[in-house]
C-alpha atoms as a PDB file:
ATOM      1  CA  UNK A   1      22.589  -3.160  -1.976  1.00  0.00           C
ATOM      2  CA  UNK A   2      18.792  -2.040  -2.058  1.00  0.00           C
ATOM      3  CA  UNK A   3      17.181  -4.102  -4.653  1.00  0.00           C
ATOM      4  CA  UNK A   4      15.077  -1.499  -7.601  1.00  0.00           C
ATOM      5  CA  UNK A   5      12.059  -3.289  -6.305  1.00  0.00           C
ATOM      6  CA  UNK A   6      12.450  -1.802  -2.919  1.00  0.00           C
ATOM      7  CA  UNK A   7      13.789   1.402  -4.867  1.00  0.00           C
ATOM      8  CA  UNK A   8      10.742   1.659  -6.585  1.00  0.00           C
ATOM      9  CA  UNK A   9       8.076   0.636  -3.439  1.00  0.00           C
ATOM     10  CA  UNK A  10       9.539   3.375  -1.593  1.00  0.00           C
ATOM     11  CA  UNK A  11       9.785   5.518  -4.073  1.00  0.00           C
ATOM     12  CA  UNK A  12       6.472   5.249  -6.118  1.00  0.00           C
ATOM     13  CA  UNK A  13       4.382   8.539  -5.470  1.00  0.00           C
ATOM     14  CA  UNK A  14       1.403   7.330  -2.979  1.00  0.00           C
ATOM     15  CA  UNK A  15       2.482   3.700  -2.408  1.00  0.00           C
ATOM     16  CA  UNK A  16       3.449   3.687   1.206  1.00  0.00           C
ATOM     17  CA  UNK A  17       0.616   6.397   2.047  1.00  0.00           C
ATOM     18  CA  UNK A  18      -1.852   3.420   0.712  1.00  0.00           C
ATOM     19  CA  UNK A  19       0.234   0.683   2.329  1.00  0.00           C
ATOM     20  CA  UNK A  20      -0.207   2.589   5.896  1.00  0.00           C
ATOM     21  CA  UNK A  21      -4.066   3.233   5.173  1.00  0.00           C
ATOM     22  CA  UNK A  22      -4.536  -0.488   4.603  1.00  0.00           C
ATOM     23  CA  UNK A  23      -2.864  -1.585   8.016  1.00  0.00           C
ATOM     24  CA  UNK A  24      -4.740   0.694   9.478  1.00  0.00           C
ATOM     25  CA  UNK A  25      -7.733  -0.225   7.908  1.00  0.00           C
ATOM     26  CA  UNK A  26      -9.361  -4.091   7.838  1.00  0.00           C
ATOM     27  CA  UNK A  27     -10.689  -4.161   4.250  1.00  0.00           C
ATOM     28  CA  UNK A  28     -11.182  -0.829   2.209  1.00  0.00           C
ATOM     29  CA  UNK A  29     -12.925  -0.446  -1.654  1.00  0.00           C
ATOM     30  CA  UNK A  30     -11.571   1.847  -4.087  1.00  0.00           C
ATOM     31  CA  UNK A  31     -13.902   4.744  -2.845  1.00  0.00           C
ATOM     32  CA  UNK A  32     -12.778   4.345   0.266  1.00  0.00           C
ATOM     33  CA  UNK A  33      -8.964   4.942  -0.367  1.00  0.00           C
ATOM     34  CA  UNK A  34      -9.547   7.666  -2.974  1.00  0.00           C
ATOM     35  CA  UNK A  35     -11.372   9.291  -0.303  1.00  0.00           C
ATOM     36  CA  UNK A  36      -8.453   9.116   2.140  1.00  0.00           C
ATOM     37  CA  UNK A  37      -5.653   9.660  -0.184  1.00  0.00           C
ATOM     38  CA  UNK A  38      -5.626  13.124  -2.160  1.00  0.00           C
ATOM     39  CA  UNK A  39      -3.796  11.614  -5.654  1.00  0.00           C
ATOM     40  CA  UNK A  40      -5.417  10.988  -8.921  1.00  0.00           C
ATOM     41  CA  UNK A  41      -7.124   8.002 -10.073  1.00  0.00           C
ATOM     42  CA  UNK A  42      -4.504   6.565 -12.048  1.00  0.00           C
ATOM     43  CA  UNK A  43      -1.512   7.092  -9.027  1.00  0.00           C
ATOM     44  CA  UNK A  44      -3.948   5.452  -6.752  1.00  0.00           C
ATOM     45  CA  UNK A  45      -4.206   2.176  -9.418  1.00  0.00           C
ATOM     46  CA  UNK A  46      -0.865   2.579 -10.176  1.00  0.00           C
ATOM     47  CA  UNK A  47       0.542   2.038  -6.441  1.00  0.00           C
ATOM     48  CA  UNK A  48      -2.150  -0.292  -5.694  1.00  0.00           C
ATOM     49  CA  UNK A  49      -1.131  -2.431  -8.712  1.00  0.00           C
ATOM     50  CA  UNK A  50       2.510  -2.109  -7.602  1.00  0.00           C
ATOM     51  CA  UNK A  51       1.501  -3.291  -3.977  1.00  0.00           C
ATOM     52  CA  UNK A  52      -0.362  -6.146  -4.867  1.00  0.00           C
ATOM     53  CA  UNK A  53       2.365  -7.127  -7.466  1.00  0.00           C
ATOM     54  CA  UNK A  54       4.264  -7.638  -4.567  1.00  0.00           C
ATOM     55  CA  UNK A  55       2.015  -9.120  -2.485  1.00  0.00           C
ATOM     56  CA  UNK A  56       2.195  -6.266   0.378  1.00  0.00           C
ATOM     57  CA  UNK A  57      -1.378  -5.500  -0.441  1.00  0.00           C
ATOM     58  CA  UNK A  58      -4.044  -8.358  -1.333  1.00  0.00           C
ATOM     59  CA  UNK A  59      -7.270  -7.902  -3.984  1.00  0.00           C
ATOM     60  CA  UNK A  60     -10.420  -9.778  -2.632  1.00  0.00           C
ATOM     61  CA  UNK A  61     -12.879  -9.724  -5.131  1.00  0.00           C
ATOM     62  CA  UNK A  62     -16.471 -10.195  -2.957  1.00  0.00           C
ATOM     63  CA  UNK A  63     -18.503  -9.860  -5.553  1.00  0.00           C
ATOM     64  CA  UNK A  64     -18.638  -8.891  -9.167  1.00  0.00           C
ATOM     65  CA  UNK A  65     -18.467  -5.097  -8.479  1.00  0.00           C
ATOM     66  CA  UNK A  66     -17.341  -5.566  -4.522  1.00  0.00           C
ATOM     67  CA  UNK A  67     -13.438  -5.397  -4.619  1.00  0.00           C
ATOM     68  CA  UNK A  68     -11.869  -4.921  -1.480  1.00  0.00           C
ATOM     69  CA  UNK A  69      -7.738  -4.615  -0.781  1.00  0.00           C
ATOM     70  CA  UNK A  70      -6.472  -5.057   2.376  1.00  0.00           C
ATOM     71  CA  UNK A  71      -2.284  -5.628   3.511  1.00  0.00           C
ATOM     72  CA  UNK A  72      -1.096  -8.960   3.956  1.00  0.00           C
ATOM     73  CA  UNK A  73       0.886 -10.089   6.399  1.00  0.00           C
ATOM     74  CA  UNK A  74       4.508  -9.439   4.570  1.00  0.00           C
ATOM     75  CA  UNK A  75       2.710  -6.214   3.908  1.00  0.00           C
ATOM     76  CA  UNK A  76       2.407  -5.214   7.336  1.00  0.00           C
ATOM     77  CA  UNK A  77       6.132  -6.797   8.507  1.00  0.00           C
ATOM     78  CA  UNK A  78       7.071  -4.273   5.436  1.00  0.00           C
ATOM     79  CA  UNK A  79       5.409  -1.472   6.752  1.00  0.00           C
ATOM     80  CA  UNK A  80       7.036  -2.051  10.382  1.00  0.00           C
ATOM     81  CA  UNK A  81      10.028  -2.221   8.209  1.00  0.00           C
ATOM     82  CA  UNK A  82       9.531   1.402   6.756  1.00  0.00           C
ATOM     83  CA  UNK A  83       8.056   2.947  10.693  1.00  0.00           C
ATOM     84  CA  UNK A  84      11.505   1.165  12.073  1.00  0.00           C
ATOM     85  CA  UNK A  85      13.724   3.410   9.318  1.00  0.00           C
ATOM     86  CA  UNK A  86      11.598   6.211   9.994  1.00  0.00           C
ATOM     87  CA  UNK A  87      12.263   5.793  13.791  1.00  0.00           C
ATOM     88  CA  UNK A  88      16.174   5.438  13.265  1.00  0.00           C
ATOM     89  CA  UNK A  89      16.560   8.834  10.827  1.00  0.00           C
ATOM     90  CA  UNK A  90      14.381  10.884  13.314  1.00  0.00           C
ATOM     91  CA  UNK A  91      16.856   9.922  16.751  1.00  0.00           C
END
């Protein structure tokens, strides 16, 4: 049985968008993924948050207004994860 913390990765508005800009991506601020992602401030933190909770997505600070996120390793094995599902409902 899917566990509610996959339920709710998958299913949070924005999260896997962010998760798939960050792969993509080496390190991006805040800026930089509001300006990709066309959500509001507070579904960006929100999924963000929710990533980082679960270690998919890591917070460097670099400074003390220099935050950076960028996916871990699990984060990107998760994300092959999702493009794997994707691949199997589109045959």
């Amino acid at each position: 049985m899917v566990s509610d913390d996959v339920r709710e990765l998958i299913g949070r508005k924005r999260t896997i968008e962010i998760l798939e800009l960050l792969v993509a991506s080496d390190r991006l601020n805040y800026t930089e993924i509001e300006n990709e992602i066309a959500s509001s401030s507070d579904t960006i933190t929100d999924a963000l948050d929710l990533l980082c909770e679960h270690e998919l997505v890591e917070r460097v600070e670099e400074g003390p207004k220099n935050v950076k996120y960028n996916a871990t390793e699990t984060g990107q094995d998760f994300h092959r994860a999702i493009e794997a599902i994707e691949d199997m409902l589109s045959e």
